[in-house]
C-alpha atoms as a PDB file:
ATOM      1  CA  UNK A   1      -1.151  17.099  17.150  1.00  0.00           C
ATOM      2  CA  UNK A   2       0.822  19.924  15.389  1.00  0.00           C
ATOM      3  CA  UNK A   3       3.054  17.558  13.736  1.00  0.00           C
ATOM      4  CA  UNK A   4       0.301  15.219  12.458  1.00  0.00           C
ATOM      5  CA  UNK A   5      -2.152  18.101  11.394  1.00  0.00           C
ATOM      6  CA  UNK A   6       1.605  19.520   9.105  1.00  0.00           C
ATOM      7  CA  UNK A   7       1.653  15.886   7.692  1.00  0.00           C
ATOM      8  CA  UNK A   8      -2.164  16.143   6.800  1.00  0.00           C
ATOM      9  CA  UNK A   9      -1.899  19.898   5.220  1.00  0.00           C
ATOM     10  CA  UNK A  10       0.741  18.673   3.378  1.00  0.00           C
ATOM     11  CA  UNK A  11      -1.314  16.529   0.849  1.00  0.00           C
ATOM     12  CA  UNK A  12      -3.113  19.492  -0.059  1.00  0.00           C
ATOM     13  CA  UNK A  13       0.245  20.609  -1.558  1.00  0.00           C
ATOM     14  CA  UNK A  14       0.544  17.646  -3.247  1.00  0.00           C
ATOM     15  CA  UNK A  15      -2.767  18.172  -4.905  1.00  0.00           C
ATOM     16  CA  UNK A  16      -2.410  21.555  -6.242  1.00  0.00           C
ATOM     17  CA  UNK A  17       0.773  20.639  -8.072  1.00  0.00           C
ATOM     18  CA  UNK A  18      -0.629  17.667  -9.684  1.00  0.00           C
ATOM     19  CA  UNK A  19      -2.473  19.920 -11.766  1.00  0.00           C
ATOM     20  CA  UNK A  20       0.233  22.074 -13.336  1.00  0.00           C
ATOM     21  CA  UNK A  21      -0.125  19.332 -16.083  1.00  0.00           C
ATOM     22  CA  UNK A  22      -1.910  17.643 -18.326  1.00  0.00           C
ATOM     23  CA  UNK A  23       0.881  14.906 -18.716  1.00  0.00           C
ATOM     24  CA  UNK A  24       2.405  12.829 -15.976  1.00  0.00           C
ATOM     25  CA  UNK A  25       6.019  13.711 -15.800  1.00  0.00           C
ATOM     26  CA  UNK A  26       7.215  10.292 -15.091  1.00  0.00           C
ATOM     27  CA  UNK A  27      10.654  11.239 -13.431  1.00  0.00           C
ATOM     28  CA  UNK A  28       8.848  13.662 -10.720  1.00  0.00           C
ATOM     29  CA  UNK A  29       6.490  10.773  -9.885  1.00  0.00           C
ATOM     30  CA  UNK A  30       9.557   8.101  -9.681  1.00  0.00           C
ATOM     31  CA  UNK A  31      11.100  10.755  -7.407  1.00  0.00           C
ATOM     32  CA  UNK A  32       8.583  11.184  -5.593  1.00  0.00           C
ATOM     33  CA  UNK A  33       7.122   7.473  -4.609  1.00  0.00           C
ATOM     34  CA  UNK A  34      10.942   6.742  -4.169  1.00  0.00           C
ATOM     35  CA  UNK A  35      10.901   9.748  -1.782  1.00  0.00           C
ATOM     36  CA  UNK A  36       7.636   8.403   0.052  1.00  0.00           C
ATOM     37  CA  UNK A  37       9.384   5.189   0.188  1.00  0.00           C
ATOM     38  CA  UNK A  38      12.609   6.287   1.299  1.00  0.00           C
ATOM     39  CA  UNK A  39      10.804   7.886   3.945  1.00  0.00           C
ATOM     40  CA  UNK A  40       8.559   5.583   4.851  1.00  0.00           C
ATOM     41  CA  UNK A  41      11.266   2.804   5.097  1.00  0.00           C
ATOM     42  CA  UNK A  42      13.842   4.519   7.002  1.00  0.00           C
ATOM     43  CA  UNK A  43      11.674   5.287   9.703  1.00  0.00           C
ATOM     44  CA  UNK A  44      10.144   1.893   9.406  1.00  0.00           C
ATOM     45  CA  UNK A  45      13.537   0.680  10.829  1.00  0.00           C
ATOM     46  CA  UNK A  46      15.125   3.406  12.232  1.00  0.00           C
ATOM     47  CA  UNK A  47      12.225   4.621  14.416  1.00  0.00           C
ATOM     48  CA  UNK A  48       8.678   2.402  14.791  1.00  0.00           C
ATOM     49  CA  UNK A  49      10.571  -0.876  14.909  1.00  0.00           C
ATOM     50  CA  UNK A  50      13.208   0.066  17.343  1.00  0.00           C
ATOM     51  CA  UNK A  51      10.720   1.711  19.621  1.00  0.00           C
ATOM     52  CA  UNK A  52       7.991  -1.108  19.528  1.00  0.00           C
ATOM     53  CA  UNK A  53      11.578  -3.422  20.567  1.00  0.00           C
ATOM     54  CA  UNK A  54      12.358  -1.073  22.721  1.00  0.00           C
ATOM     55  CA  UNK A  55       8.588  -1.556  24.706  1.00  0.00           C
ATOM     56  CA  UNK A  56       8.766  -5.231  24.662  1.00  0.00           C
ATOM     57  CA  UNK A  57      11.803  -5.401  26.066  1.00  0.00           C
ATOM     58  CA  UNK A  58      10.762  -3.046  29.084  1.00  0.00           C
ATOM     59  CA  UNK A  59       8.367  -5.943  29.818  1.00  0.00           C
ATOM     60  CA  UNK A  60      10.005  -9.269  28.942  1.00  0.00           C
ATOM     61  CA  UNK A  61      13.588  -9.660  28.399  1.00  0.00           C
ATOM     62  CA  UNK A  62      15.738  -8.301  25.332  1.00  0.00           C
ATOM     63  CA  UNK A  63      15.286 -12.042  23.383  1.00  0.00           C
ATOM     64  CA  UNK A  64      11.422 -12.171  24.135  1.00  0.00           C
ATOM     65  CA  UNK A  65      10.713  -8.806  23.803  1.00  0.00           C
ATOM     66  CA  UNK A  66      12.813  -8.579  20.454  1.00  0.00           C
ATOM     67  CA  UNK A  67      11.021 -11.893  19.522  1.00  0.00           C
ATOM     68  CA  UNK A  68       7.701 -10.708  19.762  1.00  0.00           C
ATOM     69  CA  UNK A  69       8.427  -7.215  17.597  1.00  0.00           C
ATOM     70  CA  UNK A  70       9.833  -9.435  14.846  1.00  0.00           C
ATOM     71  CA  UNK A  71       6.253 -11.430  15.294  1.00  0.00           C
ATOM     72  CA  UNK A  72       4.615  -8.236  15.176  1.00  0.00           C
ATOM     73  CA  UNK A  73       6.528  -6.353  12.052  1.00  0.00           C
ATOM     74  CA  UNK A  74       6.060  -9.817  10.095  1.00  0.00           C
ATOM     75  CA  UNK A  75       2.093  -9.979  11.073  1.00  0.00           C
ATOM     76  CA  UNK A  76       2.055  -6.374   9.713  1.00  0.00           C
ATOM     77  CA  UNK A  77       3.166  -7.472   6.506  1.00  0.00           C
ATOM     78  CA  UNK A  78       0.630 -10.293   6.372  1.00  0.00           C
ATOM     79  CA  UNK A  79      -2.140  -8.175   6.928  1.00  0.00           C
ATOM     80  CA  UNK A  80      -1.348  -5.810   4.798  1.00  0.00           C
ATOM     81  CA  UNK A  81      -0.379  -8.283   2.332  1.00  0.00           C
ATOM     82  CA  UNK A  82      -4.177 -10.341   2.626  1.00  0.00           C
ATOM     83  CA  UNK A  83      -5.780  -6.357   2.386  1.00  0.00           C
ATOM     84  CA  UNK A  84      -4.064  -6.196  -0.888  1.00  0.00           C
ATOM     85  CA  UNK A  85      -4.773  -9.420  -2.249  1.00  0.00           C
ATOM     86  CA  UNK A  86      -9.161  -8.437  -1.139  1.00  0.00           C
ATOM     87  CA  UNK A  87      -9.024  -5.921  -2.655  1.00  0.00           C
ATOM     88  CA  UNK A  88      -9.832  -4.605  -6.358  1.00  0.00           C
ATOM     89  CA  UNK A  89      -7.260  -2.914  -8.173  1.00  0.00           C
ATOM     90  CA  UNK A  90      -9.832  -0.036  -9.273  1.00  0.00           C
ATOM     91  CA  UNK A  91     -10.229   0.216  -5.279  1.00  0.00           C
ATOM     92  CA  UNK A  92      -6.816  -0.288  -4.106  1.00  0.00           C
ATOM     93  CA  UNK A  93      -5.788   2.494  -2.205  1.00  0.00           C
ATOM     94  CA  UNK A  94      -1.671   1.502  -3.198  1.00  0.00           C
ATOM     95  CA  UNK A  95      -2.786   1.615  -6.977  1.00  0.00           C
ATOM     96  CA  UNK A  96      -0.752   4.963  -8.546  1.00  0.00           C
ATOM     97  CA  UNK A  97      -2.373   5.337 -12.563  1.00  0.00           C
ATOM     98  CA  UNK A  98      -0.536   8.000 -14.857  1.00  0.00           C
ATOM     99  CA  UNK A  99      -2.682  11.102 -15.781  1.00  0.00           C
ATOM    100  CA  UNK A 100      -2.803   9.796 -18.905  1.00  0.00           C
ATOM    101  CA  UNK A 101      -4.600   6.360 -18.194  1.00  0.00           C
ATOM    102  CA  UNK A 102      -7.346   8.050 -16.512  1.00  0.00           C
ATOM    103  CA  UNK A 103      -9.881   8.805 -19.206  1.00  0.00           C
ATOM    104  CA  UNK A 104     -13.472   8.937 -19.606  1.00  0.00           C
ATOM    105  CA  UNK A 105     -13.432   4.925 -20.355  1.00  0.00           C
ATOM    106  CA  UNK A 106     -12.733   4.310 -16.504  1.00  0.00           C
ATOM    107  CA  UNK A 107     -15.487   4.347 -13.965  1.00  0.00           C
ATOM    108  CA  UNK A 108     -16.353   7.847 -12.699  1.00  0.00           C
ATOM    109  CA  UNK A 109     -17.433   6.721  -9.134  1.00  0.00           C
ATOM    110  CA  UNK A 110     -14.386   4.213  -9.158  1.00  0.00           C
ATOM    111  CA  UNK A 111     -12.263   6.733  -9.665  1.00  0.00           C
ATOM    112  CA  UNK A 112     -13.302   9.284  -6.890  1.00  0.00           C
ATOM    113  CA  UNK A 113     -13.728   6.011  -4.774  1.00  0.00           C
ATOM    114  CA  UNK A 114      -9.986   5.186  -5.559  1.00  0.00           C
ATOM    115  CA  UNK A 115      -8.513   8.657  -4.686  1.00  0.00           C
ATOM    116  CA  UNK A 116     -10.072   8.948  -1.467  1.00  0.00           C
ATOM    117  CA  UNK A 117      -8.776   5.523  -0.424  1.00  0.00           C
ATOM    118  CA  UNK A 118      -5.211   6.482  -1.992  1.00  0.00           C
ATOM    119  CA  UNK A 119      -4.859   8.522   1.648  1.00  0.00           C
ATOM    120  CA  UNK A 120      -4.390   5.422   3.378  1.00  0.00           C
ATOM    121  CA  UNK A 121      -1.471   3.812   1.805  1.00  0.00           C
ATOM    122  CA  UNK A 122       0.741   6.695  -0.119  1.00  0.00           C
ATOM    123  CA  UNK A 123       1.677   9.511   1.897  1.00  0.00           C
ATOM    124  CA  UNK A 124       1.951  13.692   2.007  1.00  0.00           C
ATOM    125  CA  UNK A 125       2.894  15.458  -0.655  1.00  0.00           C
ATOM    126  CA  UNK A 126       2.897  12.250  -3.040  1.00  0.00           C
ATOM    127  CA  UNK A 127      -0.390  11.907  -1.575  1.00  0.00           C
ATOM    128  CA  UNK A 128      -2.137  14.731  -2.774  1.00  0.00           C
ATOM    129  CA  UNK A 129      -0.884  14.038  -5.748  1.00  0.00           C
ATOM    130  CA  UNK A 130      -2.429  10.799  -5.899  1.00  0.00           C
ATOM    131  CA  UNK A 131      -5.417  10.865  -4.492  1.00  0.00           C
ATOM    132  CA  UNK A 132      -6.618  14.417  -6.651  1.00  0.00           C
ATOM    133  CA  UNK A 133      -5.463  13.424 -10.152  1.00  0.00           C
ATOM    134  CA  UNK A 134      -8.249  10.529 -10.373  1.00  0.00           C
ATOM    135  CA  UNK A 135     -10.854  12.515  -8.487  1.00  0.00           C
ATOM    136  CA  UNK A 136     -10.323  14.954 -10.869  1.00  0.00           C
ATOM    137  CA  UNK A 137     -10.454  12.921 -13.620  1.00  0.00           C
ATOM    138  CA  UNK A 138     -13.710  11.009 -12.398  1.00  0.00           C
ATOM    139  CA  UNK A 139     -15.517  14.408 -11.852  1.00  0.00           C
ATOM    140  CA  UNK A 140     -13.547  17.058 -14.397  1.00  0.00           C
ATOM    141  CA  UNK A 141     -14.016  19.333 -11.338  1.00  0.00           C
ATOM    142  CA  UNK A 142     -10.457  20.482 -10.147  1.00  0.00           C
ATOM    143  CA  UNK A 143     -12.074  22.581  -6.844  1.00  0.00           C
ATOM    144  CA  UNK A 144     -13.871  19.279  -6.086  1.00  0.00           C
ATOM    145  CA  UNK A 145     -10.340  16.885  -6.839  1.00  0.00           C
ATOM    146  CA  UNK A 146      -8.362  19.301  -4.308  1.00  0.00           C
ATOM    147  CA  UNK A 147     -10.628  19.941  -1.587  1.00  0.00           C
ATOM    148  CA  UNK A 148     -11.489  15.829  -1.138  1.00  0.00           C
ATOM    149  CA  UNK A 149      -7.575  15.809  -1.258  1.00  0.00           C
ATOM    150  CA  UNK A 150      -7.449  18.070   1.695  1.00  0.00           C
ATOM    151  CA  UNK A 151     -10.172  16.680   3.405  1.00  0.00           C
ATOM    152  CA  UNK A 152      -8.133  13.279   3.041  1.00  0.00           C
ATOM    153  CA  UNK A 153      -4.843  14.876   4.624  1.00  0.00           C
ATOM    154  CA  UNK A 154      -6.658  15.875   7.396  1.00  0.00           C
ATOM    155  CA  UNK A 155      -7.385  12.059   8.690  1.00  0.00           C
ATOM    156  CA  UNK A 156      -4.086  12.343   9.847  1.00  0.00           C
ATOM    157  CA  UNK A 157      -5.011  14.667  12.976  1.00  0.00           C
ATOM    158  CA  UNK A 158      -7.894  13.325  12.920  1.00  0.00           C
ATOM    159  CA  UNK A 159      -6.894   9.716  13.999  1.00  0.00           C
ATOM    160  CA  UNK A 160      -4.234  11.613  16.324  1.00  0.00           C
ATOM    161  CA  UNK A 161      -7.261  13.424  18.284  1.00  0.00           C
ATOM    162  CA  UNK A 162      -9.134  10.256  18.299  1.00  0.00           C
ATOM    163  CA  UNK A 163      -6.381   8.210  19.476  1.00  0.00           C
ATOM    164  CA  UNK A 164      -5.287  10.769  22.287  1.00  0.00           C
ATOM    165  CA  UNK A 165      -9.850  10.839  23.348  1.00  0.00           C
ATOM    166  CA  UNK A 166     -10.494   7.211  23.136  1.00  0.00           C
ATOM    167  CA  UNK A 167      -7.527   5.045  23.049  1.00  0.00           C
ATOM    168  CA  UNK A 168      -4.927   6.922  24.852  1.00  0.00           C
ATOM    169  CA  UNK A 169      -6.389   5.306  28.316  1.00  0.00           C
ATOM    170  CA  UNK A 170      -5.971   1.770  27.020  1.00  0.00           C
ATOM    171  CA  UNK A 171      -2.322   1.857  25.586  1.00  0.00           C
ATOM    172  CA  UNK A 172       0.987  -0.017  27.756  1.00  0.00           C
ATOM    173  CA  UNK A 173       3.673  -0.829  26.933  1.00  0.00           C
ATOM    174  CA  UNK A 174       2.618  -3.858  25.367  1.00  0.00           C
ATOM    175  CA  UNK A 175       0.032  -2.573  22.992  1.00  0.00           C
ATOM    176  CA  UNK A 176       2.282   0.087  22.507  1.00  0.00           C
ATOM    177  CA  UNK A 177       4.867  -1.912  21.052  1.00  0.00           C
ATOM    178  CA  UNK A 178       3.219  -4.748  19.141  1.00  0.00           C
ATOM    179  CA  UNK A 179       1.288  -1.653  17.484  1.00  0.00           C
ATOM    180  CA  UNK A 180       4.308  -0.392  16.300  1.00  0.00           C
ATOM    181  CA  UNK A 181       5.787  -3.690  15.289  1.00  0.00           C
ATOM    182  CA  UNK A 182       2.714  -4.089  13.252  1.00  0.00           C
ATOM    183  CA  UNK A 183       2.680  -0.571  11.477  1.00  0.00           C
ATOM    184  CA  UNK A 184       6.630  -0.571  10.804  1.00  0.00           C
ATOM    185  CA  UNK A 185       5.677  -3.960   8.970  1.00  0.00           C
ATOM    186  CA  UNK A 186       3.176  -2.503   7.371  1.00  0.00           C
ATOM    187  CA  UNK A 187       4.637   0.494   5.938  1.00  0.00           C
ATOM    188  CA  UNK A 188       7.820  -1.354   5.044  1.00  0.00           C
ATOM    189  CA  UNK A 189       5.447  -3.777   2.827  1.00  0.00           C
ATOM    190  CA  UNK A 190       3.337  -1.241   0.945  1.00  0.00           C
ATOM    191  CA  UNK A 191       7.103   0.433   0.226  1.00  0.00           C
ATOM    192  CA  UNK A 192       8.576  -2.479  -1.468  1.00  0.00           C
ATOM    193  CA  UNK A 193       5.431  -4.230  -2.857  1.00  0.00           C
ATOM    194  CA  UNK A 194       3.877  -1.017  -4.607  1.00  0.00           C
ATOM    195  CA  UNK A 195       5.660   2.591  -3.953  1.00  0.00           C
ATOM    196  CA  UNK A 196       9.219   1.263  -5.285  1.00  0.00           C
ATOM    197  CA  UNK A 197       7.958  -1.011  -8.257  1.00  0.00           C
ATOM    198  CA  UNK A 198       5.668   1.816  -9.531  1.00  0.00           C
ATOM    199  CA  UNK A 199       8.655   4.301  -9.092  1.00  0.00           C
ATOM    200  CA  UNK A 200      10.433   2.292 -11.110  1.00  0.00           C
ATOM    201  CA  UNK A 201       8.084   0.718 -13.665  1.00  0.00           C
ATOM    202  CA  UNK A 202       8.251   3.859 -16.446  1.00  0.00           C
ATOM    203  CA  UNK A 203      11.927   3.358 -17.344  1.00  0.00           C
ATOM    204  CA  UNK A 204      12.928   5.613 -14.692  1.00  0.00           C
ATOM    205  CA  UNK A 205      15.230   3.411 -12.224  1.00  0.00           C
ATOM    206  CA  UNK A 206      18.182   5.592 -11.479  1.00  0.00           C
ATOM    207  CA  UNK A 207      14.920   8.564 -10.153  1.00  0.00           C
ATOM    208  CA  UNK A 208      13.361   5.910  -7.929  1.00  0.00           C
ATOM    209  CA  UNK A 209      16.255   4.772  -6.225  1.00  0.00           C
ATOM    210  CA  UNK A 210      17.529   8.814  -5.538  1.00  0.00           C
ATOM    211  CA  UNK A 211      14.054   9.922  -4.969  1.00  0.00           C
ATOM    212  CA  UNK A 212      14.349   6.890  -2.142  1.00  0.00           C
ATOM    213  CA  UNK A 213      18.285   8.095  -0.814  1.00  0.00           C
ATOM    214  CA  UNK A 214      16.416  11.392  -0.703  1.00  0.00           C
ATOM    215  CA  UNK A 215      13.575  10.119   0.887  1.00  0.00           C
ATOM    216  CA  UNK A 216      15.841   8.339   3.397  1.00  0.00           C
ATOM    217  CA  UNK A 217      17.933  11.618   4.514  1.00  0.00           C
ATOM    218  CA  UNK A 218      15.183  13.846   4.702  1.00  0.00           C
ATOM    219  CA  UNK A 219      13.472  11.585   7.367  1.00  0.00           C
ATOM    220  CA  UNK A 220      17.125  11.029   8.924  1.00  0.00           C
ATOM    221  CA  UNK A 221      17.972  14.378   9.162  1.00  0.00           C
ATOM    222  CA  UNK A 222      14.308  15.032  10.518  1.00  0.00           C
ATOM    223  CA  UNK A 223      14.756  12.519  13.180  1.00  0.00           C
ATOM    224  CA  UNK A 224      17.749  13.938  14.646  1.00  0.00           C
ATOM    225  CA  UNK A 225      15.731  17.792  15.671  1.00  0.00           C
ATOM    226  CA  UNK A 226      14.137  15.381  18.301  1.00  0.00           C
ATOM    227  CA  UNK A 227      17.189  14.076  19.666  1.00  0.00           C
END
């Protein structure tokens, strides 16, 4: 719960620095989506898949048990994958607009619709950013834009608590894993089918890919405190 209920506070940091400017500095946001997807897919395949594997295997044997994580990470990605394809791009929580684009011709209630829903897909500190710069720009009210972006952050804990009340009784080993297969699919799709091409889409290549190396040893070198 402490760990989740950082992760969530963190997006409110996020939030307040997104509006130090009125222009989008397009090599901090490459950095950071690389970072969020340096992040996202190291631990993708360093951590969720490898423990989902790792809970299959405690229940069939290492070929079935690996088999059925691949089935899992792979269904992750379709799901994910038919979500995105549903639904509109003003709605899509994986959407990321420059500050610029968001202007008094876009739809106000779109926009505070679309930065709520950002918290689902982008995460932390490039979450704040991204879920307060349209709310802000759909309401002109920067209080307003940074306290739904902390409200957002705190679904993280949130789901935690709920998952420890409700579902905690229902999890084995084998929900335990094909969950994980399925997020670690997940995660790894929204990082190469929006965080990366977005971090890389302003002419900024060379910040996307060390914004994701970054990304990639901050999450490695938080891994290894819990070993």
């Amino acid at each position: 719960m402490g760990l989740t209920l950082f992760a969530g506070l963190a997006t409110g940091i996020g939030s307040a620095l997104a509006f130090f400017t009125k222009q989008t500095n397009v090599k901090f946001l490459s950095v950071a989506l690389g970072l969020a997807a340096g992040v996202m897919i190291y631990v993708s395949f360093m951590e969720i898949f490898t423990k989902g594997q790792e809970s299959l295997i405690s229940i069939f044997n290492e070929r079935e048990g690996t088999f059925w994580t691949i089935v899992a990470f792979f269904g992750g990605m379709l799901l994910i994958g038919i979500i995105d394809r549903l639904v509109p791009t003003i709605g899509n929580p994986h959407t990321v607009y420059k500050v610029e684009d968001l202007d008094e011709t876009h739809n106000k209630s779109g926009l505070v619709r679309m930065g709520i829903l950002t918290a689902i897909a982008i995460h932390n500190i490039p979450e704040g950013i991204a879920v307060s710069i349209p709310v802000y720009y759909g309401t002109g009210d920067k209080k307003k834009a940074f306290l739904y972006s902390f409200l957002s952050g705190l679904s993280e804990p949130l789901g935690g608590l709920v998952t420890f009340l409700l579902l905690g009784r229902f999890f084995n080993e084998l929900a335990f894993g094909l969950t994980f297969g399925l997020v670690a699919g997940i995660m790894v799709f929204i990082s190469l089918d929006q965080l990366l091409p977005t971090s890389g889409k302003y002419g900024e290549h060379h910040f996307s890919i060390y914004g994701l190396v970054a990304g990639m040893m901050v999450m490695a070198a938080s891994l290894l405190l819990f070993i």
